[in-house]
C-alpha atoms as a PDB file:
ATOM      1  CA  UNK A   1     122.374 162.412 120.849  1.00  0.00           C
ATOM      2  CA  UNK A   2     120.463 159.214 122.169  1.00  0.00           C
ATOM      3  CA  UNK A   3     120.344 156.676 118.925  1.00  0.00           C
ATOM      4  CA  UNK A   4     116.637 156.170 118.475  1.00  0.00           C
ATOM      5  CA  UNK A   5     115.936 152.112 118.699  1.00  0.00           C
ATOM      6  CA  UNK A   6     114.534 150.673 115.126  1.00  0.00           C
ATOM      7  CA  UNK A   7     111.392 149.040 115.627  1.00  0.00           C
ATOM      8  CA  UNK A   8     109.400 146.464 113.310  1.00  0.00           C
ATOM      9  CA  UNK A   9     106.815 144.674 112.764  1.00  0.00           C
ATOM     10  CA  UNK A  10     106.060 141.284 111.447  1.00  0.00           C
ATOM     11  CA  UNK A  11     102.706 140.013 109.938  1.00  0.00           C
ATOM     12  CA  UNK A  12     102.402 136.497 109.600  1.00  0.00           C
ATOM     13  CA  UNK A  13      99.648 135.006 106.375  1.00  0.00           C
ATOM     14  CA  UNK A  14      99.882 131.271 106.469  1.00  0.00           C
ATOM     15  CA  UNK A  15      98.726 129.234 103.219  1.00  0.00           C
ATOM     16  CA  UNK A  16      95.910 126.865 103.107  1.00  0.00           C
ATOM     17  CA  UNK A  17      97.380 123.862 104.696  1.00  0.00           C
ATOM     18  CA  UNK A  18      96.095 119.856 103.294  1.00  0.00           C
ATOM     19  CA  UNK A  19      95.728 116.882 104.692  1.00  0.00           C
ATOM     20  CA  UNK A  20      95.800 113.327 105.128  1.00  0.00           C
ATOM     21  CA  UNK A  21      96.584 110.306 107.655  1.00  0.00           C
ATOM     22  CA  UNK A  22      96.498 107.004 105.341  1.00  0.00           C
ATOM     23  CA  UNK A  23      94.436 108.160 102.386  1.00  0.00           C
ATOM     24  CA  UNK A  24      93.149 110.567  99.988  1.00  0.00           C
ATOM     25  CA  UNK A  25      94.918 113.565  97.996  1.00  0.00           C
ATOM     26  CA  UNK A  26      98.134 113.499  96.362  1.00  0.00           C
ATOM     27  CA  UNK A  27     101.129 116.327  97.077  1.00  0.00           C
ATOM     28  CA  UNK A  28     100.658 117.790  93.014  1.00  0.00           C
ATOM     29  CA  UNK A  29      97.097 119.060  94.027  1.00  0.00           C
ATOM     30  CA  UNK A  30      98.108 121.337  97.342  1.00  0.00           C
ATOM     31  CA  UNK A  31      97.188 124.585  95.252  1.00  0.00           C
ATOM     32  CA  UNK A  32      93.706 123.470  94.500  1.00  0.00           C
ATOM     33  CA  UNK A  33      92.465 121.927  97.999  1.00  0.00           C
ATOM     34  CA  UNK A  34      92.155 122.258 101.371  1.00  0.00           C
ATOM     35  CA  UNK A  35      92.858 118.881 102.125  1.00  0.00           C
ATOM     36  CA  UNK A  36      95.794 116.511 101.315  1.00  0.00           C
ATOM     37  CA  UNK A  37      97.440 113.364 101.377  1.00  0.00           C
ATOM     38  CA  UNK A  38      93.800 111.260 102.279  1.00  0.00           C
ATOM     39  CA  UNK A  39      91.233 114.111 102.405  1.00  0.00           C
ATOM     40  CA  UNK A  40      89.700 115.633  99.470  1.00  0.00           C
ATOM     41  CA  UNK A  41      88.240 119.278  99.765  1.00  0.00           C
ATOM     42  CA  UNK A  42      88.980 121.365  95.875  1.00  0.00           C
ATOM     43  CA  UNK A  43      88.812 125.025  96.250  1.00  0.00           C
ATOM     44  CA  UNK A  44      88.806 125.059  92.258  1.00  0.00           C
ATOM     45  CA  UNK A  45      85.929 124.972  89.685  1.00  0.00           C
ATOM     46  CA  UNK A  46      85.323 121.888  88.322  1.00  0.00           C
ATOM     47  CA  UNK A  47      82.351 119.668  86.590  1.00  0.00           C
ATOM     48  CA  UNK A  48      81.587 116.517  88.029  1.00  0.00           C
ATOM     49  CA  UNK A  49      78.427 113.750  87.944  1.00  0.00           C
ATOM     50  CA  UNK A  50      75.223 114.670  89.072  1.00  0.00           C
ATOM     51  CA  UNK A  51      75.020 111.875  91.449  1.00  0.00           C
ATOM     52  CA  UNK A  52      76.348 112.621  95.525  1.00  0.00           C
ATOM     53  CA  UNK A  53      76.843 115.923  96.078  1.00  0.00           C
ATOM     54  CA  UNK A  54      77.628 116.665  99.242  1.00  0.00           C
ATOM     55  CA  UNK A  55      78.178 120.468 100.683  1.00  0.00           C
ATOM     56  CA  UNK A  56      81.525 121.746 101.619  1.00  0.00           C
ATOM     57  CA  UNK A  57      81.400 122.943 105.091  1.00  0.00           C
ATOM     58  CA  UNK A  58      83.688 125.616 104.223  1.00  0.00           C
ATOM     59  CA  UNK A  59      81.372 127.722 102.802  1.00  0.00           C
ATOM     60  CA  UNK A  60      82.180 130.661 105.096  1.00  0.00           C
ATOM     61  CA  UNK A  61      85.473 130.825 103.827  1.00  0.00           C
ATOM     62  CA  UNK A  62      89.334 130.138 104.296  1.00  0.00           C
ATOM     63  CA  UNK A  63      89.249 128.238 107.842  1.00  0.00           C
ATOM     64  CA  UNK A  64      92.932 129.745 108.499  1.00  0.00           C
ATOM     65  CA  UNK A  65      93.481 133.050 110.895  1.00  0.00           C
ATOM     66  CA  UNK A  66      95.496 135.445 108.916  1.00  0.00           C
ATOM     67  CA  UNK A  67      95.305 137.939 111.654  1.00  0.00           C
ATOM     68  CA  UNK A  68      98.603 139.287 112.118  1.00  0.00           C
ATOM     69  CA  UNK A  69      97.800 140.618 115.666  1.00  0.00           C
ATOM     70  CA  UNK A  70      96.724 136.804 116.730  1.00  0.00           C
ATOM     71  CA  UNK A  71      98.395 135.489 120.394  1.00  0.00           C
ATOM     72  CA  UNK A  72     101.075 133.165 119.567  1.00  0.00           C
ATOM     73  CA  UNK A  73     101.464 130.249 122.062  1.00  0.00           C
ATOM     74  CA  UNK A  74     104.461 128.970 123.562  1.00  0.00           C
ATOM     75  CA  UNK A  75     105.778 125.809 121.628  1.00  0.00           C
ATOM     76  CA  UNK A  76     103.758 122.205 123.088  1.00  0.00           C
ATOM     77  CA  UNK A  77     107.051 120.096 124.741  1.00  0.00           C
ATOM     78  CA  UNK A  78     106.764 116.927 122.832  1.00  0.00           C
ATOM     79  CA  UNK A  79     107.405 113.992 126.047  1.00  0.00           C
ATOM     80  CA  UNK A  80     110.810 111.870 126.750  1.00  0.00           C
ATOM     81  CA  UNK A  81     111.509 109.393 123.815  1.00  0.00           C
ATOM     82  CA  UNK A  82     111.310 106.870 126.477  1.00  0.00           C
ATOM     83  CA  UNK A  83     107.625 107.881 128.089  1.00  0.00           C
ATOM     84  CA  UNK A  84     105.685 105.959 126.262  1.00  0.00           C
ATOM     85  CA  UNK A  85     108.237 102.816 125.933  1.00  0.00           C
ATOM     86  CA  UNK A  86     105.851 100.496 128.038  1.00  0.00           C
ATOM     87  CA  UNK A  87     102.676 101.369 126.538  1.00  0.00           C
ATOM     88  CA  UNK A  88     102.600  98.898 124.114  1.00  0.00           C
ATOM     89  CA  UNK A  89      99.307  97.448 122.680  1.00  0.00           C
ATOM     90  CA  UNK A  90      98.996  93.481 122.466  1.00  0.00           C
ATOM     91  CA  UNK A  91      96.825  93.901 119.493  1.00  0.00           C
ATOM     92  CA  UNK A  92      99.518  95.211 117.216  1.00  0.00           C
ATOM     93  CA  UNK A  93     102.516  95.698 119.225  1.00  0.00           C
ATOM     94  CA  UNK A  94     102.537  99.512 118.524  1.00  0.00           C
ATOM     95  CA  UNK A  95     103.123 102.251 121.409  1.00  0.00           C
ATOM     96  CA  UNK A  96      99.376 103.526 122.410  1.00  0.00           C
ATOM     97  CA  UNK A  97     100.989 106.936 121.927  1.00  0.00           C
ATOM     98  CA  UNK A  98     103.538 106.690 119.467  1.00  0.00           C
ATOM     99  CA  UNK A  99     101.444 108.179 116.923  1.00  0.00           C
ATOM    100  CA  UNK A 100     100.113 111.135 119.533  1.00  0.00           C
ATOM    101  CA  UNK A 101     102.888 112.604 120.703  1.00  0.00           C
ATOM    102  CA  UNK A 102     103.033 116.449 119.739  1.00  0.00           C
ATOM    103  CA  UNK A 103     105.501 117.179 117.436  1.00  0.00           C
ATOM    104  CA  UNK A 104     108.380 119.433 117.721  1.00  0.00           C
ATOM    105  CA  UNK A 105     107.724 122.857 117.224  1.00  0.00           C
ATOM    106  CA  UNK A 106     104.091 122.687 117.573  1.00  0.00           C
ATOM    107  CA  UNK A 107     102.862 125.420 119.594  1.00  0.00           C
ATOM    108  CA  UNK A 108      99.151 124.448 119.946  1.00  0.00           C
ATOM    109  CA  UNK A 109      97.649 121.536 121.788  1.00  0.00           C
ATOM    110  CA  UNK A 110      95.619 118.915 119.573  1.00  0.00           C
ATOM    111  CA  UNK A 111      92.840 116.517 120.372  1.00  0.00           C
ATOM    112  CA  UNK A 112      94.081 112.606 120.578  1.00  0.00           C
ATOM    113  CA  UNK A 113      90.918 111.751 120.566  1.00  0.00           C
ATOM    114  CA  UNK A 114      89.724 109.266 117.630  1.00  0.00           C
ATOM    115  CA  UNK A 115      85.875 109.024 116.087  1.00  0.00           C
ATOM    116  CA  UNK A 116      84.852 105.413 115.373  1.00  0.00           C
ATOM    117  CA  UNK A 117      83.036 105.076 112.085  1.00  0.00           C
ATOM    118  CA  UNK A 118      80.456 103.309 110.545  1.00  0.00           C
ATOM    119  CA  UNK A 119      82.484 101.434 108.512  1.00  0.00           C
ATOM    120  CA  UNK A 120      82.749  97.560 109.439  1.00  0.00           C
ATOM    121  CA  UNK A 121      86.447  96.607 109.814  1.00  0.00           C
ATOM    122  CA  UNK A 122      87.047  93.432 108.569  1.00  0.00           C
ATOM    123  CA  UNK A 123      89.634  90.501 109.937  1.00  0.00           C
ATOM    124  CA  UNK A 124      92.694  92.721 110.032  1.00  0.00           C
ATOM    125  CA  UNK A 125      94.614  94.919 112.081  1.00  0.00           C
ATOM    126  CA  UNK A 126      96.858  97.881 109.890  1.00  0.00           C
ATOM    127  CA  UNK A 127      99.428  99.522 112.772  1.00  0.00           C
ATOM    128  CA  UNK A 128      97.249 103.095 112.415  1.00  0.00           C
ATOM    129  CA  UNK A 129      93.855 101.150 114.078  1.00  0.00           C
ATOM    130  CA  UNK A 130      93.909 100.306 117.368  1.00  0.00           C
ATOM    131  CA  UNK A 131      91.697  96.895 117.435  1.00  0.00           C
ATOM    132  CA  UNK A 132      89.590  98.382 120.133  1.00  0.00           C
ATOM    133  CA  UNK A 133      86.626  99.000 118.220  1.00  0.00           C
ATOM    134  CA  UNK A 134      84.922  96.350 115.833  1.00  0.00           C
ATOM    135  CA  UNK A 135      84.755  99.524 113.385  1.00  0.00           C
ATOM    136  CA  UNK A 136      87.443 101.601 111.392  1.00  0.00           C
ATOM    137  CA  UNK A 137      88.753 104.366 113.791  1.00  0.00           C
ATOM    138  CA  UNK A 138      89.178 107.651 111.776  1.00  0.00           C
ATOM    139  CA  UNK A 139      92.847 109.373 113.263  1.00  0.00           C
ATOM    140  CA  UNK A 140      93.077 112.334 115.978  1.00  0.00           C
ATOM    141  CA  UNK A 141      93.827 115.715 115.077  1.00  0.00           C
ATOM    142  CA  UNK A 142      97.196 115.482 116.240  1.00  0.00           C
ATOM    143  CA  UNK A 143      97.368 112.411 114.208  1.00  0.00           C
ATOM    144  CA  UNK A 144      96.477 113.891 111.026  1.00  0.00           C
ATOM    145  CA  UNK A 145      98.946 116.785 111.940  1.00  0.00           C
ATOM    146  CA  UNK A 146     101.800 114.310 112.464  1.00  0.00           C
ATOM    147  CA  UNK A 147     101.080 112.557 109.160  1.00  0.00           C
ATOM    148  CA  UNK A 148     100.971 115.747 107.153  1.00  0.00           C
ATOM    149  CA  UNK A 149     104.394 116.512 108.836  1.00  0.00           C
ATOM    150  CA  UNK A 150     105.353 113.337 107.836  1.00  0.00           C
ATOM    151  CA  UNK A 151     104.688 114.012 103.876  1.00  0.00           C
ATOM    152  CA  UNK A 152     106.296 117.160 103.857  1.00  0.00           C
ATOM    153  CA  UNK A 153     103.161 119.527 104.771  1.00  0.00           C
ATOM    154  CA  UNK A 154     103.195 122.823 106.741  1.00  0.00           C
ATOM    155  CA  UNK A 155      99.838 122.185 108.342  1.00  0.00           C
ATOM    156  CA  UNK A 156      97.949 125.290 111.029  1.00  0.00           C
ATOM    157  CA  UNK A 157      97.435 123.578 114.162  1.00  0.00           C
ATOM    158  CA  UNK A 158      94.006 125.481 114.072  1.00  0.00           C
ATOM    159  CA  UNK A 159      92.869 124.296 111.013  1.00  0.00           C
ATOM    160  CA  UNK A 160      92.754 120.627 111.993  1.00  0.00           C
ATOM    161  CA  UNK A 161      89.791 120.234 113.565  1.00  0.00           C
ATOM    162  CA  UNK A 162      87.807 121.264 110.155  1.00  0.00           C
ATOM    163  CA  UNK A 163      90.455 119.265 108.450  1.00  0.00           C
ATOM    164  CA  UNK A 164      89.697 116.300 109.864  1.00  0.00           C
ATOM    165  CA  UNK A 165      85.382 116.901 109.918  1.00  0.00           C
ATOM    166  CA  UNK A 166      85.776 116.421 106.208  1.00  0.00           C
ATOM    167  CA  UNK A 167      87.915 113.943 105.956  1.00  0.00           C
ATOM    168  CA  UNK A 168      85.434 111.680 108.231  1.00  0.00           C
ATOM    169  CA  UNK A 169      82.608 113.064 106.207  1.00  0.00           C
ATOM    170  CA  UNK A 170      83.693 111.994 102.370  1.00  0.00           C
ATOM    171  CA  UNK A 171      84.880 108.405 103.986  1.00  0.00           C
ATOM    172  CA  UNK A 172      81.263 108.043 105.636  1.00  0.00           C
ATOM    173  CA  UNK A 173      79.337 109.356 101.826  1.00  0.00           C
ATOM    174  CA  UNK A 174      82.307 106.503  99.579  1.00  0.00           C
ATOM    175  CA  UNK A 175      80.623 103.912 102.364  1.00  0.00           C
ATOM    176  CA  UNK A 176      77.025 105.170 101.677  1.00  0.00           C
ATOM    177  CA  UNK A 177      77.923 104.540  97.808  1.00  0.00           C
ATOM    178  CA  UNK A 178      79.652 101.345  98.471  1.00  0.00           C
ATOM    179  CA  UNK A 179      76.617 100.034 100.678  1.00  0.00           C
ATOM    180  CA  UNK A 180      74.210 101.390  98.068  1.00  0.00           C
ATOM    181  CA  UNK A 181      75.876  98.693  94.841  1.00  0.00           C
ATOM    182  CA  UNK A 182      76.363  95.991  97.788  1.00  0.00           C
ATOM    183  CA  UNK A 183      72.306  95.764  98.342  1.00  0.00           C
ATOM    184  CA  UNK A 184      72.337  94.126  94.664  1.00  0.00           C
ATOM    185  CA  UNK A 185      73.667  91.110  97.212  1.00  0.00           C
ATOM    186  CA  UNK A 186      70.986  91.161  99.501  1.00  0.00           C
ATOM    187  CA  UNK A 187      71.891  87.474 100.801  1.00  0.00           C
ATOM    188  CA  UNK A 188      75.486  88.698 101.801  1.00  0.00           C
ATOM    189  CA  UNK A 189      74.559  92.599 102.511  1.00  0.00           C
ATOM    190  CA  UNK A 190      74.509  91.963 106.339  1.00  0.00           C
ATOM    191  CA  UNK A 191      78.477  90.741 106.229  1.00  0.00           C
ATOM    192  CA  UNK A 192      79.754  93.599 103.817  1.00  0.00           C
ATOM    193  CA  UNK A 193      83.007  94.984 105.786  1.00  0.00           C
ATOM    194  CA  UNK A 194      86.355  97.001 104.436  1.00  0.00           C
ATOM    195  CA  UNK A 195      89.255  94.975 104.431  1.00  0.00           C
ATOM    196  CA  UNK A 196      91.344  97.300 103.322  1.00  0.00           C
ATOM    197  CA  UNK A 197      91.762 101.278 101.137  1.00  0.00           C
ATOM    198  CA  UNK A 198      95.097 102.603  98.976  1.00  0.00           C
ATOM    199  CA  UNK A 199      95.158 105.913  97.377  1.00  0.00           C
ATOM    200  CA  UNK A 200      95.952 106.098  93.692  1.00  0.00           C
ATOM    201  CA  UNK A 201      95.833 109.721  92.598  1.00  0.00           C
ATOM    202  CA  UNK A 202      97.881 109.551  89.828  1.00  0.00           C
ATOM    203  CA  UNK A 203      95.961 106.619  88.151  1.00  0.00           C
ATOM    204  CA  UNK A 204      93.001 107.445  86.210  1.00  0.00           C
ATOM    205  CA  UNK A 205      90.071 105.135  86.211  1.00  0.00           C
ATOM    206  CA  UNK A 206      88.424 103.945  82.527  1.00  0.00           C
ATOM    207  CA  UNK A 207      85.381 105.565  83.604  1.00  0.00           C
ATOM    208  CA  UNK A 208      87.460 108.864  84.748  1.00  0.00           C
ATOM    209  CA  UNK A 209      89.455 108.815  81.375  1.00  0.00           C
ATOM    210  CA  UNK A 210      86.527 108.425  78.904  1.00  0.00           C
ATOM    211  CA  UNK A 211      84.737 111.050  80.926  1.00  0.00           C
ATOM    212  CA  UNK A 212      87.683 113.440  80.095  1.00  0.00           C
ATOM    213  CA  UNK A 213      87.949 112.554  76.229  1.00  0.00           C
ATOM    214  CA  UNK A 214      83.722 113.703  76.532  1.00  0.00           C
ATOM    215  CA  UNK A 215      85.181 117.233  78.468  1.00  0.00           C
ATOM    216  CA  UNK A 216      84.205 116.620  81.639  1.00  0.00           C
ATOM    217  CA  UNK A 217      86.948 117.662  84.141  1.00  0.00           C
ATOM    218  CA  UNK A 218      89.148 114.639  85.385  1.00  0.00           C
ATOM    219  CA  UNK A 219      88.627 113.527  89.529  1.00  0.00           C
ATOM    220  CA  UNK A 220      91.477 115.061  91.408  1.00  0.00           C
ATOM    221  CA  UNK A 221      91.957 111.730  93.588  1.00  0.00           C
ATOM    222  CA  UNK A 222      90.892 107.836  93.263  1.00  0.00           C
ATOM    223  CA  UNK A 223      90.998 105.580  96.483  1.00  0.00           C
ATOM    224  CA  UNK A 224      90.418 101.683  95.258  1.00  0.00           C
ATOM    225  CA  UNK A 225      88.888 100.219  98.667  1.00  0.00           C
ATOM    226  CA  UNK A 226      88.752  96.094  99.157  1.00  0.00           C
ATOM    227  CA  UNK A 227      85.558  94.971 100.175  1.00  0.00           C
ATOM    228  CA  UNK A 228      84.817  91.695 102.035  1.00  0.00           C
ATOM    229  CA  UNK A 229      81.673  90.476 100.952  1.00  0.00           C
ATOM    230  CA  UNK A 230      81.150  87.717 103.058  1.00  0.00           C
ATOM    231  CA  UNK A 231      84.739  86.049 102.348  1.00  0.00           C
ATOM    232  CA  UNK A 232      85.176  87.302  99.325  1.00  0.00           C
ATOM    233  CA  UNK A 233      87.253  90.390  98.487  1.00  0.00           C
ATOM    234  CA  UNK A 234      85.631  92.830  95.707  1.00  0.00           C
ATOM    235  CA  UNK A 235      87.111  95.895  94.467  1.00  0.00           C
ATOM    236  CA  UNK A 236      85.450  99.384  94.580  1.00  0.00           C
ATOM    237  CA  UNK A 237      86.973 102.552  92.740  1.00  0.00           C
ATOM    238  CA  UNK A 238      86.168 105.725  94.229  1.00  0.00           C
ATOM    239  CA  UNK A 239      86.670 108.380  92.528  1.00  0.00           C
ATOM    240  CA  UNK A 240      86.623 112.216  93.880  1.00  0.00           C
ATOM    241  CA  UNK A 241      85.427 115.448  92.182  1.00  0.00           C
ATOM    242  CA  UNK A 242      85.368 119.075  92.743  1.00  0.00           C
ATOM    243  CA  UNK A 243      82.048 120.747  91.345  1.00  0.00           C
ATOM    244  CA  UNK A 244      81.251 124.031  90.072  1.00  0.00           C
ATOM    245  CA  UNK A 245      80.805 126.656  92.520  1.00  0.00           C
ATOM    246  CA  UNK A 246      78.982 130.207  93.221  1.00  0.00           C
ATOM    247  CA  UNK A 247      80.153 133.067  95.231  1.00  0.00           C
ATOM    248  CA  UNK A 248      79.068 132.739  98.496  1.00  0.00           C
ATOM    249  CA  UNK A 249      77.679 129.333  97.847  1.00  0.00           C
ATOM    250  CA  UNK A 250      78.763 125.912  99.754  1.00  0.00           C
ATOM    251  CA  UNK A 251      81.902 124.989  97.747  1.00  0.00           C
ATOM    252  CA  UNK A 252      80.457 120.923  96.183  1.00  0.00           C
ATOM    253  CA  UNK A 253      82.103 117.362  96.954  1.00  0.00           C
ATOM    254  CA  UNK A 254      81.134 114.639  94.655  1.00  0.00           C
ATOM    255  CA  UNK A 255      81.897 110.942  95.032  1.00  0.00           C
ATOM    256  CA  UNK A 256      81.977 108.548  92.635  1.00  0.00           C
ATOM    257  CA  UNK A 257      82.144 104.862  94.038  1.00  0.00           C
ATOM    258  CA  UNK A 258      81.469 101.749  92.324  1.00  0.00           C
ATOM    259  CA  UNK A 259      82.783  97.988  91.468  1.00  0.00           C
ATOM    260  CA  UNK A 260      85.703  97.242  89.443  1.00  0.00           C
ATOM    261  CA  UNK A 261      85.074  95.558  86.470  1.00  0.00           C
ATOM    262  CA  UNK A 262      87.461  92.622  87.699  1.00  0.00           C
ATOM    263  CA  UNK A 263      85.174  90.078  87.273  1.00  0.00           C
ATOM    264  CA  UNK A 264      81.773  88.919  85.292  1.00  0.00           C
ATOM    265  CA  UNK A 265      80.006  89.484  88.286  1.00  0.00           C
ATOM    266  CA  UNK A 266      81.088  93.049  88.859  1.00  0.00           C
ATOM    267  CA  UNK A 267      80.298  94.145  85.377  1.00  0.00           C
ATOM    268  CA  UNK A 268      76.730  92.121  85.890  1.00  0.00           C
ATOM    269  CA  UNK A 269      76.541  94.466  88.703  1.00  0.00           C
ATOM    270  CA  UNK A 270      77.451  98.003  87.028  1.00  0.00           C
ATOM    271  CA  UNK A 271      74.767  97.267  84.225  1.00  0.00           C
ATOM    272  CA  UNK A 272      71.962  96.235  86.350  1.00  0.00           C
ATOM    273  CA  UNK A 273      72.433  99.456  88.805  1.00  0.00           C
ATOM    274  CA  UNK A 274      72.765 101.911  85.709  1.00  0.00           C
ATOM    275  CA  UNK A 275      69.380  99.983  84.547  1.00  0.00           C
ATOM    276  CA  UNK A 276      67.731 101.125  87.943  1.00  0.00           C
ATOM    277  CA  UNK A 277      69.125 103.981  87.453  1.00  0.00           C
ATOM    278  CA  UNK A 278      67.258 104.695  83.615  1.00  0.00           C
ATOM    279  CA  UNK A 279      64.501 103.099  84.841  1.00  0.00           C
ATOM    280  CA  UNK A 280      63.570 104.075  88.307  1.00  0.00           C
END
């Protein structure tokens, strides 16, 4: 009697993956977003301030395939170690590609392609910017996909492009806020730039901790972002919520920049914009 072969099948259901190149949201919060490591999308319910809400573009759902029938591509061949050796740039000594290359095991092409912002860099050079624009440079897909790698992430190669959308969009809304306190110094508002950002998940801001002792739900990331105003570097806290959400609604993103209260001046400046505020 012929032995009849066993056969089987296999269905694959990735996870959300998260995100993030050199900023926003911490490791402890994968369950709850989208985004991690730099780039804050909650798929929980939370409360946050009225002020900046800003649509998820997620609305339609889970950006993942979890089709179990999908094509799987042959794995991308990451190039030579030693391809890339002479490609240095002047501006930082860094290899052009070094942060480009596609990483082992990744079976999808990316994009290397990087969108300049509107945020005004200011007279310095970190190794992840390239110098070539007189603006912050937001990373590459295959950038972000590298980093995430890099912090211990299983990202979807086909979820990056959405990934890093959102990312770009909260950065461009904090600089909207930032720009917003920085027109109480109209005589310096021209030479506002960002010197430089740091993300500080796990430290609450006063403003973020007496928020939570009146039951509102505590940000799920903080950024603090330096601001040169003109020569002189002023601190902003930005802090990131999750709102409330409906079914089949937008999922909300609220921001919550302003200055640190690190000087008279800075608390000068939080009293006379909540005044405007009241008043206006």
């Amino acid at each position: 009697k012929k032995k009849k072969k066993k056969t089987s099948t296999t269905a694959c259901c990735k996870t959300d993956s998260h995100i993030m190149a050199e900023c926003p949201v911490s490791p402890e919060n994968r369950s709850r977003h989208l985004l991690a490591g730099g780039c804050p999308v909650p798929h929980g319910q939370r409360e946050a301030p009225a002020e900046a809400a800003a649509p998820h573009p997620l609305a339609g759902g889970c950006p993942v395939q979890h089709s179990p029938t999908a094509p799987v591509a042959a794995p991308v061949a990451a190039p030579a170690a030693d391809s890339c050796a002479a490609d240095i740039n002047p501006l930082n000594n860094m290899r052009v590609e070094e942060r480009q290359r596609p990483a082992p095991g990744q079976r999808v092409p990316l994009h290397t392609d990087r969108v300049k912002s509107s945020i005004p860099r200011a007279d310095v050079l970190p190794p992840h910017q390239s110098g070539e624009s007189a603006t912050w440079e937001y990373p590459s897909e295959q950038m972000f996909y590298n980093a995430m790698l890099r912090k211990g992430w299983k990202p979807e190669e086909r979820d990056m492009s959405v990934i890093v959308g959102i990312h770009n969009a909260v950065n461009e809304r904090s600089w909207k806020q930032v720009l917003e306190w920085e027109k109480l110094h109209s005589d310096t508002f021209e030479q506002v730039k960002l010197k430089k950002f740091m993300g500080r998940p796990k430290d609450l801001s006063p403003k973020a901790r007496v928020r939570s002792w009146l039951g509102y739900s505590l940000p799920f990331d903080r950024h603090d972002w330096i601001v040169d105003r003109a020569g002189k570097e002023v601190r902003y806290v930005v802090d990131f919520y999750g709102g409330q959400t409906d079914d089949g609604k937008p999922i909300p993103m609220f921001v919550d920049a302003r200055p640190a209260i690190d000087s008279v001046e800075s608390l000068v400046d939080r009293v006379r914009m909540n005044f405007r505020k009241i008043f206006s």
